[in-house]
Structures are given as structure tokens and as C-alpha cells.
C-alpha atoms as a PDB file:
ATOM      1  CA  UNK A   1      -4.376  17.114  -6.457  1.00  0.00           C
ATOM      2  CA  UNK A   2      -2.857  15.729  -3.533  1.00  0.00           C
ATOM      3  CA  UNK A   3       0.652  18.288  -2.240  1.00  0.00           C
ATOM      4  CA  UNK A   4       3.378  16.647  -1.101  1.00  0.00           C
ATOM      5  CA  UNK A   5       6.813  17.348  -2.037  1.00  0.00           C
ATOM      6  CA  UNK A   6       9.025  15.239  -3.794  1.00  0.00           C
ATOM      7  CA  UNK A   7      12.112  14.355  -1.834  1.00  0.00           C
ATOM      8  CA  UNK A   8      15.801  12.888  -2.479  1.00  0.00           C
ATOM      9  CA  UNK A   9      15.396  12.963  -5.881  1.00  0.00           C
ATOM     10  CA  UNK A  10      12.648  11.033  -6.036  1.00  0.00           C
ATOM     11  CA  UNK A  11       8.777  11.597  -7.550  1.00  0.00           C
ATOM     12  CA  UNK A  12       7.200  11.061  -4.112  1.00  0.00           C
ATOM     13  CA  UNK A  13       3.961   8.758  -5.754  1.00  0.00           C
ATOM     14  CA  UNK A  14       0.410   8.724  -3.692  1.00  0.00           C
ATOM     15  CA  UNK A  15      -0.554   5.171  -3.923  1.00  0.00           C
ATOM     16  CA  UNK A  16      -3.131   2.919  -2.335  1.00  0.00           C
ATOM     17  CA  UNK A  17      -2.364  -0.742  -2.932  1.00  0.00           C
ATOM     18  CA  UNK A  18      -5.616  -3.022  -1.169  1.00  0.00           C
ATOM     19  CA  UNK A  19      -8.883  -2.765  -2.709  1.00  0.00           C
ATOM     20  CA  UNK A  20     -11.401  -4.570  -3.851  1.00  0.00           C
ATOM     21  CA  UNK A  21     -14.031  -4.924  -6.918  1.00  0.00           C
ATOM     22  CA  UNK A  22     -16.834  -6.948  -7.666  1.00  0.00           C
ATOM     23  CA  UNK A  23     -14.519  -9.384  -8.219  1.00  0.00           C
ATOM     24  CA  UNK A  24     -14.636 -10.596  -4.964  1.00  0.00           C
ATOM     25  CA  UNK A  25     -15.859  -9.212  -1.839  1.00  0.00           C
ATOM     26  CA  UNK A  26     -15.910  -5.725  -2.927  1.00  0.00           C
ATOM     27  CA  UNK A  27     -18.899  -3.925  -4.313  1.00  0.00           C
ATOM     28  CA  UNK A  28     -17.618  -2.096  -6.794  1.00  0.00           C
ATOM     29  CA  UNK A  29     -16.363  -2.060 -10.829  1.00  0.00           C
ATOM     30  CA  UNK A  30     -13.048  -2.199 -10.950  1.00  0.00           C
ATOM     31  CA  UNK A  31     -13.007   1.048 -13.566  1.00  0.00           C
ATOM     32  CA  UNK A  32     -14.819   3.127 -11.068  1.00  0.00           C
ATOM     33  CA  UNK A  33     -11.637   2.271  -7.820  1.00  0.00           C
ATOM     34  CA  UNK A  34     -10.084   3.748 -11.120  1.00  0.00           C
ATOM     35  CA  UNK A  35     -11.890   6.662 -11.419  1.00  0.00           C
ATOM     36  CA  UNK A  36     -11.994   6.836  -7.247  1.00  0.00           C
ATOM     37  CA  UNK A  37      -8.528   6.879  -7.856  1.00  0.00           C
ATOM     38  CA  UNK A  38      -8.125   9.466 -10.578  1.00  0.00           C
ATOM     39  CA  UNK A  39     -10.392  11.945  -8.618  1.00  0.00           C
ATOM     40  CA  UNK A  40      -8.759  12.076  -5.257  1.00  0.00           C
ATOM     41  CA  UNK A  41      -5.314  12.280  -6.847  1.00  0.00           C
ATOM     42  CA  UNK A  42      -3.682   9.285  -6.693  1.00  0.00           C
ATOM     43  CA  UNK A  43      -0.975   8.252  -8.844  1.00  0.00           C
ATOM     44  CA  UNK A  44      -0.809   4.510  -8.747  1.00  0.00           C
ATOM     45  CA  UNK A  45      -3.120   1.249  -7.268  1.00  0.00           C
ATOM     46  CA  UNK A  46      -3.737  -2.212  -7.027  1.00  0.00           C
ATOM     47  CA  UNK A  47      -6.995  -3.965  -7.358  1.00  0.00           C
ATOM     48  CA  UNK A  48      -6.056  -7.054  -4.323  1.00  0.00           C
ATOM     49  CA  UNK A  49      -9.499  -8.850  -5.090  1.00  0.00           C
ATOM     50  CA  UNK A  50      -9.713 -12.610  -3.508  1.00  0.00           C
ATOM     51  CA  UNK A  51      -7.792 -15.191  -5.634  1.00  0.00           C
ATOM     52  CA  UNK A  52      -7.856 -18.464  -3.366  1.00  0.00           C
ATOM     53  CA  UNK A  53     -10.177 -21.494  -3.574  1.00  0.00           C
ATOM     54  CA  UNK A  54     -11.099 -20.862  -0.244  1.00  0.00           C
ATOM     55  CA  UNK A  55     -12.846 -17.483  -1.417  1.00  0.00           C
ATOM     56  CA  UNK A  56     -14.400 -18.510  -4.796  1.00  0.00           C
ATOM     57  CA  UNK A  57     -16.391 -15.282  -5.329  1.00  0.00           C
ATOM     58  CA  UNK A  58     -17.146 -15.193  -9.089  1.00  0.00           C
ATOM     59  CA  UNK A  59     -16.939 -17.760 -12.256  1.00  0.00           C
ATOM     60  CA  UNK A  60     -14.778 -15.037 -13.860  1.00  0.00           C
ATOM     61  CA  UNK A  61     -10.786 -15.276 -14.343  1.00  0.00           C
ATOM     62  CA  UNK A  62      -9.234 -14.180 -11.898  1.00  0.00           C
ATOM     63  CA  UNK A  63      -7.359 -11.456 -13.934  1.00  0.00           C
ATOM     64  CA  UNK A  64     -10.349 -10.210 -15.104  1.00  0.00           C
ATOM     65  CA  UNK A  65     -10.603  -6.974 -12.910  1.00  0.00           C
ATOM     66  CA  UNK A  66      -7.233  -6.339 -13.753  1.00  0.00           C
ATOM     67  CA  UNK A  67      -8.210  -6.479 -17.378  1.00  0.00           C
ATOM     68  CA  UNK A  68     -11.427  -4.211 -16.882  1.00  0.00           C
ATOM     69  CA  UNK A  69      -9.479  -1.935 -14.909  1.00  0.00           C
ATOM     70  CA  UNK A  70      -6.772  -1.092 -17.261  1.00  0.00           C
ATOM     71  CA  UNK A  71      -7.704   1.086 -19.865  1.00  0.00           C
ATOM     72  CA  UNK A  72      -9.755   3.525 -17.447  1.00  0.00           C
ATOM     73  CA  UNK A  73      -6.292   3.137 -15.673  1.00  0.00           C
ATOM     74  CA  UNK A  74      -4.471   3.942 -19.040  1.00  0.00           C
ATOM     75  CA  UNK A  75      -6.694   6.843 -19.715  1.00  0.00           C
ATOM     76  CA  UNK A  76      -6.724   8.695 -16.447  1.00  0.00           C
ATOM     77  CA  UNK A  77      -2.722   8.738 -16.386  1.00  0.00           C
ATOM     78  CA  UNK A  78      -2.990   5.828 -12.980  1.00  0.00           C
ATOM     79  CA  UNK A  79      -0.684   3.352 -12.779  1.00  0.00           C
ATOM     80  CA  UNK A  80      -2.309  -0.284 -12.103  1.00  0.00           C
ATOM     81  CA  UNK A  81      -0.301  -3.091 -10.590  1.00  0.00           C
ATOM     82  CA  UNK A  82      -1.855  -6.242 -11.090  1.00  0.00           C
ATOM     83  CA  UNK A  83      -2.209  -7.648  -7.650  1.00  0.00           C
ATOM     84  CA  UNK A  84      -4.167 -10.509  -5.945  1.00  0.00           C
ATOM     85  CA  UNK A  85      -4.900 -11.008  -1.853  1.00  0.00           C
ATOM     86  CA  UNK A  86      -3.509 -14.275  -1.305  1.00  0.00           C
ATOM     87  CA  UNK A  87      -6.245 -15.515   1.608  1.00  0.00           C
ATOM     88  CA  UNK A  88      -5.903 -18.171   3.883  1.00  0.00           C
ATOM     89  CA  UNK A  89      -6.282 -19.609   7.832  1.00  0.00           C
ATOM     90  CA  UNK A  90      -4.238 -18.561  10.403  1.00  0.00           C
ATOM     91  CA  UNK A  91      -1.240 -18.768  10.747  1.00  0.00           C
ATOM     92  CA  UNK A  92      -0.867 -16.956   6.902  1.00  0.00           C
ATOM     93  CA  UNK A  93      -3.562 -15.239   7.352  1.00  0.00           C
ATOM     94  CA  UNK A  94      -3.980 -12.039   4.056  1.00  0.00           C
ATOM     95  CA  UNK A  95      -1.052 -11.375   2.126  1.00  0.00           C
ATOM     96  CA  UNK A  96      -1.296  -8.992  -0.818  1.00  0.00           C
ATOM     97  CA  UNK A  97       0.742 -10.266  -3.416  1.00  0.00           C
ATOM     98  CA  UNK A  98       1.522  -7.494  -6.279  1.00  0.00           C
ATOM     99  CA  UNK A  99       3.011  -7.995  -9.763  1.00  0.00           C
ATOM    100  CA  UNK A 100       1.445 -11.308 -10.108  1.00  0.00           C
ATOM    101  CA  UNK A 101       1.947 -12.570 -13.454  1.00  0.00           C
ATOM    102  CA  UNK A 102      -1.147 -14.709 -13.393  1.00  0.00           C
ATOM    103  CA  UNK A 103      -3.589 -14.468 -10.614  1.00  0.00           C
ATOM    104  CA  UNK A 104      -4.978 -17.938 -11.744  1.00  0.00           C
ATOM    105  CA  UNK A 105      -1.874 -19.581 -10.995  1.00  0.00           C
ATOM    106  CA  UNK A 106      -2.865 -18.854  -7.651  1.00  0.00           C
ATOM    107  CA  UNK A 107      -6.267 -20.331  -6.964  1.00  0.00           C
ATOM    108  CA  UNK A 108      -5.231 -23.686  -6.135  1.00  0.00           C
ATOM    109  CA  UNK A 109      -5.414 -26.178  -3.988  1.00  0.00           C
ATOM    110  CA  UNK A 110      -2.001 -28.029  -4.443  1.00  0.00           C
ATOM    111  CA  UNK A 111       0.386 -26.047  -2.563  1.00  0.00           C
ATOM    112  CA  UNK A 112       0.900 -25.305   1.135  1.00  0.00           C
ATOM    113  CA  UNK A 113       1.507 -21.649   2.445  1.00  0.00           C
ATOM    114  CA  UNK A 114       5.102 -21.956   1.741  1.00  0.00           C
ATOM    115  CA  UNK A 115       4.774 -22.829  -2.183  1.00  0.00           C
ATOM    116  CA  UNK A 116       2.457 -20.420  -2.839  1.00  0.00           C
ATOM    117  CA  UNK A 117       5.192 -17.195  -1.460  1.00  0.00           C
ATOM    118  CA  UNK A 118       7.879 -19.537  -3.058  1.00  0.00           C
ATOM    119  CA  UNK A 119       6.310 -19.490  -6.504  1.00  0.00           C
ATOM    120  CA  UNK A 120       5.291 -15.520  -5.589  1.00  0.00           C
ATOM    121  CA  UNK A 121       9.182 -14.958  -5.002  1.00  0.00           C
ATOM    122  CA  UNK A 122      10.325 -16.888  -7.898  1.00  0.00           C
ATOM    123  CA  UNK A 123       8.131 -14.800 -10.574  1.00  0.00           C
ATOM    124  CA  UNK A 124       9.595 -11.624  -9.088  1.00  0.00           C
ATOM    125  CA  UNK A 125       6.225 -10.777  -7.180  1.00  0.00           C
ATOM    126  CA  UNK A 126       6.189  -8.192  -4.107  1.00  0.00           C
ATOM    127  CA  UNK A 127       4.155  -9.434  -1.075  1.00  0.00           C
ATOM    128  CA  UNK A 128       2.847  -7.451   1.948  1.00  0.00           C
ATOM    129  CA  UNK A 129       1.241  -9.369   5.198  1.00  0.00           C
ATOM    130  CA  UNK A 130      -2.358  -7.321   5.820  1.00  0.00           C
ATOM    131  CA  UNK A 131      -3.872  -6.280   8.610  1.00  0.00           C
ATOM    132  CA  UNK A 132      -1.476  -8.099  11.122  1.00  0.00           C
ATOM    133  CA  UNK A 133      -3.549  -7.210  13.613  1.00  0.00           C
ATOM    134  CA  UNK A 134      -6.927  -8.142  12.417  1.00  0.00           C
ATOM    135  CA  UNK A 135      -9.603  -9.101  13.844  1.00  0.00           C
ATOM    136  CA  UNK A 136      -8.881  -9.411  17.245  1.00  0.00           C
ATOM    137  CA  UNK A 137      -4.502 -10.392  17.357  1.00  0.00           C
ATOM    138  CA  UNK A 138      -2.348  -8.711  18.635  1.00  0.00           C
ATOM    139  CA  UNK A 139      -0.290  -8.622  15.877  1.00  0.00           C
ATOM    140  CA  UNK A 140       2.171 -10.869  16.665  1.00  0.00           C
ATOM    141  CA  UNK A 141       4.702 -12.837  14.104  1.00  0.00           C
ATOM    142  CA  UNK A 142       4.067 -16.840  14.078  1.00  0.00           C
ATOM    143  CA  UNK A 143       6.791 -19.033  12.539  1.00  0.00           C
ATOM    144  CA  UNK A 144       5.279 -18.974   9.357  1.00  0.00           C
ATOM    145  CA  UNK A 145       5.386 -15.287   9.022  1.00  0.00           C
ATOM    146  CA  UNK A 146       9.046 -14.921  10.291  1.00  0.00           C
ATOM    147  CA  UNK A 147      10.279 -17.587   8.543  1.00  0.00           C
ATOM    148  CA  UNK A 148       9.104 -16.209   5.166  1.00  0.00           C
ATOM    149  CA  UNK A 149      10.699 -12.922   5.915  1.00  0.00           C
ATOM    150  CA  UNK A 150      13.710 -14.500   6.274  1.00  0.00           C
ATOM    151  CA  UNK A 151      13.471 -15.673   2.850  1.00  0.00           C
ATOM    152  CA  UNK A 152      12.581 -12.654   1.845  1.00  0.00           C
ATOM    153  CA  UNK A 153       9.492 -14.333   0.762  1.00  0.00           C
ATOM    154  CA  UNK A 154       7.252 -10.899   2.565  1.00  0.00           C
ATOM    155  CA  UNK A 155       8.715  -7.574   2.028  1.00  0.00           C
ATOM    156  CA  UNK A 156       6.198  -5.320   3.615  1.00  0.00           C
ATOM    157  CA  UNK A 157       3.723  -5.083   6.321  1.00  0.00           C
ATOM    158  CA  UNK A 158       0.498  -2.672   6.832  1.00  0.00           C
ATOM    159  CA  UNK A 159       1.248  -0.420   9.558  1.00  0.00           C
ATOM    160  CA  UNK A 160      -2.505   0.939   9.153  1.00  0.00           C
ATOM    161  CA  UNK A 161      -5.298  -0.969   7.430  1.00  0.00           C
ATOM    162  CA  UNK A 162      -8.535   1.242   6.732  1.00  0.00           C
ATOM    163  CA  UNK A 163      -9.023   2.976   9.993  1.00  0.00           C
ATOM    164  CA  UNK A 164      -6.927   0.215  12.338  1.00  0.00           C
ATOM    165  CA  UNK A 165      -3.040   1.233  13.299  1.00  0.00           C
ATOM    166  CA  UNK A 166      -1.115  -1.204  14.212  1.00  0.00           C
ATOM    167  CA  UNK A 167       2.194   0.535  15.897  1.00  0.00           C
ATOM    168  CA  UNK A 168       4.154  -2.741  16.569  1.00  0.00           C
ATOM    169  CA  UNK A 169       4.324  -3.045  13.113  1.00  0.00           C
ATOM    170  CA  UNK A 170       6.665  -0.194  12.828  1.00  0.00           C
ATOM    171  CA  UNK A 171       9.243  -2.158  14.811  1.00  0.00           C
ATOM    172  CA  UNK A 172       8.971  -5.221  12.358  1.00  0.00           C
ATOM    173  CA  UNK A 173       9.847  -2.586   9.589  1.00  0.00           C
ATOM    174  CA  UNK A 174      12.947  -1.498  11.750  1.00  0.00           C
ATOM    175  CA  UNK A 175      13.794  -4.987  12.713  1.00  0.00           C
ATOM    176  CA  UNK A 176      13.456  -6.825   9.736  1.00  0.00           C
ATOM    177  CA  UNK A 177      13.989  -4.389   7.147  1.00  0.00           C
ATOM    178  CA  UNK A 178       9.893  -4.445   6.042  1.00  0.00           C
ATOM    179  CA  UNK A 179       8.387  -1.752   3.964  1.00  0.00           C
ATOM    180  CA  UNK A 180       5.615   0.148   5.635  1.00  0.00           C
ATOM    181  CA  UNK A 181       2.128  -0.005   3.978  1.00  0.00           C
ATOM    182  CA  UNK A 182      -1.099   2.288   4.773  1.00  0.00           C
ATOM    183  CA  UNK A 183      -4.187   0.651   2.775  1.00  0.00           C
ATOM    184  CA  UNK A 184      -7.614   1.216   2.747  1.00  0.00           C
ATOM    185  CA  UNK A 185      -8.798  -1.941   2.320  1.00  0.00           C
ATOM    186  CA  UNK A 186     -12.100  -0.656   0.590  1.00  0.00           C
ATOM    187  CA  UNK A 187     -14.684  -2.615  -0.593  1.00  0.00           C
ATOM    188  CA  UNK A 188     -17.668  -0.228  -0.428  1.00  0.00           C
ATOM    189  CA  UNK A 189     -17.571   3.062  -2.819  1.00  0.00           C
ATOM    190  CA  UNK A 190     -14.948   5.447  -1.453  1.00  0.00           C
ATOM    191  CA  UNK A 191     -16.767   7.891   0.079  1.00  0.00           C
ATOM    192  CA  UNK A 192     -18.663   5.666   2.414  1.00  0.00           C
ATOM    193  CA  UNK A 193     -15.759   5.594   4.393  1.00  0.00           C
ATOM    194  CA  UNK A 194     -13.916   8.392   3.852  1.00  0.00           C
ATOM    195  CA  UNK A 195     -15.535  12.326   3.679  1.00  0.00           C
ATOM    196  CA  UNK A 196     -12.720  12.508   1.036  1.00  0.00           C
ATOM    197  CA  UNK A 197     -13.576  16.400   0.569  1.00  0.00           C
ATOM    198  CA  UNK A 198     -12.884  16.443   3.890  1.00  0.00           C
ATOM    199  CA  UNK A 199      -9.297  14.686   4.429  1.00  0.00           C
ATOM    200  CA  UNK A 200      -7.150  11.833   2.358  1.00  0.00           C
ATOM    201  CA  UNK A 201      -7.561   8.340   2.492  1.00  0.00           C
ATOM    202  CA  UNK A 202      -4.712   6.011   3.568  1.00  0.00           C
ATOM    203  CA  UNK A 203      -1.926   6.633   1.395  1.00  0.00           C
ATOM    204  CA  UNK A 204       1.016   4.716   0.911  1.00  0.00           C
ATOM    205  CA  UNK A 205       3.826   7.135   0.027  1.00  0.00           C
ATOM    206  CA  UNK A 206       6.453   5.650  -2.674  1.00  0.00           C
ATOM    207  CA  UNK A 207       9.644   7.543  -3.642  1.00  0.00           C
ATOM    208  CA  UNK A 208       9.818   6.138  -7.233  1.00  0.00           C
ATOM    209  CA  UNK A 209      12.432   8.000 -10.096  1.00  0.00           C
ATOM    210  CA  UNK A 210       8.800   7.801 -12.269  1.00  0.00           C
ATOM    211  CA  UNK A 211       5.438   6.915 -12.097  1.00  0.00           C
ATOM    212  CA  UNK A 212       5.739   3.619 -13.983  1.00  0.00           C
ATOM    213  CA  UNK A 213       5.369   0.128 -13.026  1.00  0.00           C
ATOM    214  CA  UNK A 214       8.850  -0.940 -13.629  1.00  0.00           C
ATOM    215  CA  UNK A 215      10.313   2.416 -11.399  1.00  0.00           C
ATOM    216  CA  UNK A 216       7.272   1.527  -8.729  1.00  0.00           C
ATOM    217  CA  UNK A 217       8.668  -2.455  -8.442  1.00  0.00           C
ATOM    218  CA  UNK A 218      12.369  -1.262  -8.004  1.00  0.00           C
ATOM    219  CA  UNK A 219      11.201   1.515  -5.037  1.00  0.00           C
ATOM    220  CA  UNK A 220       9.021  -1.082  -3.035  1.00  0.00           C
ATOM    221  CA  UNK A 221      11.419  -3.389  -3.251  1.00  0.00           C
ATOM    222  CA  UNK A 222      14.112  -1.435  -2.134  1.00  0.00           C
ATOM    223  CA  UNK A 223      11.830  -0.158   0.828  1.00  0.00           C
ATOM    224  CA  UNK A 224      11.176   3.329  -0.133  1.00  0.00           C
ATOM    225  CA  UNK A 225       7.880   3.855   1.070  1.00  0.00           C
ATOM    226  CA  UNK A 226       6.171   5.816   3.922  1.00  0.00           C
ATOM    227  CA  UNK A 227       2.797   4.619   5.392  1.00  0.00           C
ATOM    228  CA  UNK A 228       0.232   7.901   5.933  1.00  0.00           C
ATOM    229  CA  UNK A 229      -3.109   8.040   7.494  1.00  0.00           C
ATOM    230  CA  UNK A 230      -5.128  10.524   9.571  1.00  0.00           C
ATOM    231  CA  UNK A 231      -1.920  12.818   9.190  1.00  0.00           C
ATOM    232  CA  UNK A 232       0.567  10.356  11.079  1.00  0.00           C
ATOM    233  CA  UNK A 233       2.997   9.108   9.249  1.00  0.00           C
ATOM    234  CA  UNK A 234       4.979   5.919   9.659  1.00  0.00           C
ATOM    235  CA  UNK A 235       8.397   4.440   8.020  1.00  0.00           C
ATOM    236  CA  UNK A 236      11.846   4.949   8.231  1.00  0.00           C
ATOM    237  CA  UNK A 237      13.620   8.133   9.770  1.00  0.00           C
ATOM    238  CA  UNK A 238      15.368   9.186   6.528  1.00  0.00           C
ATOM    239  CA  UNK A 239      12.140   9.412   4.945  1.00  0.00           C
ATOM    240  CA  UNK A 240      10.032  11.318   7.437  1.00  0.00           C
ATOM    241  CA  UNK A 241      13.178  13.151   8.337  1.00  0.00           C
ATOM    242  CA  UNK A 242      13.368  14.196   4.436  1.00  0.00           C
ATOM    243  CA  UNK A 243      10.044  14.709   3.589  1.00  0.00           C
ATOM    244  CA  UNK A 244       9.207  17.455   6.692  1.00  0.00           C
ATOM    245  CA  UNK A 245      12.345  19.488   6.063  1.00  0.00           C
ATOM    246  CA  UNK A 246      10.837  19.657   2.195  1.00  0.00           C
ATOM    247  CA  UNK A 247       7.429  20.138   3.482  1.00  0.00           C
ATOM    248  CA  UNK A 248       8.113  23.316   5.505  1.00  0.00           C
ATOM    249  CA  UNK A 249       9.807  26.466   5.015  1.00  0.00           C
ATOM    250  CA  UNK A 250      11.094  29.023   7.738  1.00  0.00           C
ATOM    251  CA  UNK A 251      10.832  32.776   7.131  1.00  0.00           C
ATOM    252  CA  UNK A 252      10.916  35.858   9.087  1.00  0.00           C
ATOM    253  CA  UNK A 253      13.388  34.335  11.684  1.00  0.00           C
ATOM    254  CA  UNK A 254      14.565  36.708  14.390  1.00  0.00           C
ATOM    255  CA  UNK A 255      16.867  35.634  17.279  1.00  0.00           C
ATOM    256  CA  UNK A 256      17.779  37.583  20.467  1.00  0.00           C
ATOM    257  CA  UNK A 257      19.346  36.100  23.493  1.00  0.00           C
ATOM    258  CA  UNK A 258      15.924  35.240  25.318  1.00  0.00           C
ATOM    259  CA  UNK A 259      13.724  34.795  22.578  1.00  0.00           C
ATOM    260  CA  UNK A 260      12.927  33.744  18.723  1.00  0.00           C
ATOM    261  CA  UNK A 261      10.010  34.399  16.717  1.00  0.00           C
ATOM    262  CA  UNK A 262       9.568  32.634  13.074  1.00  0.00           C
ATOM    263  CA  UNK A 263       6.885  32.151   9.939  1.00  0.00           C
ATOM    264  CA  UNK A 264       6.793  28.365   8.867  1.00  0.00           C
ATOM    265  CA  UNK A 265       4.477  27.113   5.906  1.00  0.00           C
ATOM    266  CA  UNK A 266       3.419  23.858   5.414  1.00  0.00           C
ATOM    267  CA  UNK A 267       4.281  23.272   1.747  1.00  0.00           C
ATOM    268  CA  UNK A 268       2.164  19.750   1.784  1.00  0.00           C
ATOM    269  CA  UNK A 269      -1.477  18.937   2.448  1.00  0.00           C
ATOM    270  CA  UNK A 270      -0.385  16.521   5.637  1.00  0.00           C
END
């Protein structure tokens, strides 16, 4: 179980929403990132395998992890968005596009960068840009990217990826209204990259009314996320602000005119 207060009224949701299966580059069955899931206390996830014709991994549909995935998913009380990582050449780059009704619709060759996060906006889909800063940029917005958030095509951003932070992202959340992300990006068993009895993976934080898919789709899209990783947290001020004033509690306060003593607990596990 993973402690961290709920804030504003809101179930605050431990999610992790890039990760990869068999199903593409990833070397793992999509009911075990389930069970990965289920034992380090996360509360909802999205399987992001590979689903362009540029990164034909496997004969299989590409819905099938989803498929596989679900019922562990069902069972272990996790919440599974059906998600796809949307992979091209630069200037696109990764995009992570979740809610996907059909992650075959996307394996084509027929449409340019611009269709593909036009038909992704016009089935109601959520889309994050990945690792902006990955492998060696300096995460800088092209035309491409900016122009899509103007359509509000993209709607989020990965301020950390695995163990990379990229802090310029934060401004592009400020600037152009983006939800912050924190993904692992895993595609080797959890533990090989994270002591996880040791400290959390990345988390993205999601302050949802219930853990549900429909409740998840309306807080991402309305931006209420925060990114965490390695105990830093990222997003926007009324977020962090809210969710350290629930996290810790003052006691034993005593005030004189030159000095103050005080007791404060730390009501989370950040």
C-alpha cells in the first residue's frame, strides 16, 4: 500500500501510464505489469506497447495485450486504460496515446503525423509526448509538437521518464496548460530497475472523484495530475501546495519571542 493522502476532494490515484509487454519491445506478459502493478500498490495503468508499422514487433493484434491484461486487471481491483505508443521519426518522435478505441486503427501507413493525433482527438483519446528529452535533445518543442498543442491534439508531457528528469518540461505544463506525467517506461520485469522494497517507482499522481476509467479520462483531461519520482514532485502549485499541507501535521507547537519548537509527521510515504 502506497500512503498518500487524498486531497480537494479527490481519491488521489497512484498510476503509471508507459509500459511495455511482450507485445512489443518489452519482455514481459502483460498479466504479470498487472500483477507488478497490484503488488506495489498501484491503482490504475496502461500497457503503451508499439502500435506503428515502423515497429512491427509481433503478428498479434495490436489490442491483444490489452485483452490479456484485463481480467488479471479486473481481478486485482487495477484499472487498465487501453493505450498504444504512437512511434515515429523526429520531429513526432513517442507519443502515448491512451483510451484508444482500436490500437489497429493505428498501425498504418496512410496518414502523416498530423492525421494520426487528428483521428486520436476525434475518438476522444488522451495523448502525452514521451521522453521529450530522449536520447540526446534537449527537449525542445519543434513546430509539429507546438502546433498540435495548440489543437489540443497533446495534453500532457513526461516531466520524468524512468530515471531521466526533464525540468523544462515543467514550464511547458505552466505555459501551455500540459499535464505532468512521471512514467517508468519499463520493459524489463520491475524490479530490475527499481529495488521496489526499497522506494516507489515513478508515479503519476491523478486526483480522480473514483478509481474508474470514465472518472480517470475526465481528471487527465482536466489536468489534475502530479508527476512523482525519487521523492520530487512536479505539477501545478495548487496541487503540491494541497497535497503537503494534507501530508503533514504540526503538533506540540510552542512560540516565544526568540524561538519555536514543533512535532511534524509525514502522513505520506513521499
Amino acid at each position: 500500500e502506497i500512503s498518500i493522502p487524498d486531497i480537494m476532494g479527490y481519491k488521489t490515484l497512484k498510476g503509471d501510464f508507459h509500459m511495455h509487454s511482450i507485445f512489443s519491445d518489452g519482455v514481459v506478459l502483460p498479466s504479470e505489469r498487472v500483477n507488478e502493478a497490484w503488488r506495489e500498490g498501484l491503482d490504475v495503468i496502461a500497457l503503451t506497447d508499439h502500435s506503428t508499422p515502423q515497429a512491427k514487433y509481433t503478428l498479434a493484434d495490436y489490442n491483444t495485450a490489452y485483452r490479456q491484461a484485463l481480467p488479471t486487471a479486473q481481478r486485482r481491483g487495477i484499472t487498465l486504460i487501453k493505450g498504444i505508443e504512437y512511434t515515429r521519426n523526429e520531429p513526432m518522435g513517442h507519443l502515448n496515446i491512451l483510451f484508444a478505441n482500436d490500437a489497429n486503427s493505428y498501425a498504418t501507413d496512410e496518414w502523416d503525423e498530423d492525421q494520426a493525433l487528428d483521428h486520436a482527438k476525434n475518438e476522444g483519446a488522451f495523448v502525452i509526448y514521451n521522453h521529450p528529452g530522449w536520447p540526446d535533445k534537449n527537449s525542445e518543442l519543434d513546430a509539429f509538437h507546438l502546433r498540435n498543442i495548440e489543437k489540443k491534439n497533446i495534453q500532457a508531457v513526461e516531466v520524468f521518464n524512468g530515471n531521466e528528469f526533464y525540468p523544462v518540461a515543467i514550464d511547458y505544463c505552466n505555459t501551455y496548460g500540459l499535464a505532468p506525467f512521471s512514467n517508468t517506461d519499463i520493459h524489463a520485469p520491475i524490479q530490475a530497475s527499481y529495488d521496489v522494497a526499497k522506494k516507489l517507482r515513478n508515479l503519476t499522481l491523478v486526483f480522480a472523484t473514483e478509481n474508474t476509467e470514465e472518472a480517470i479520462k475526465q481528471a487527465l483531461f482536466a489536468g489534475r495530475t502530479l508527476a512523482l519520482c525519487n521523492n520530487l514532485l512536479a505539477g501545478k502549485k495548487e496541487f503540491v501546495s494541497a497535497l503537503v499541507k494534507a501530508s503533514l501535521v504540526v503538533s506540540k507547537l510552542k512560540m516565544d519571542e526568540f524561538s519555536f519548537s514543533c512535532d511534524i509527521t509525514n502522513l505520506s510515504d513521499i
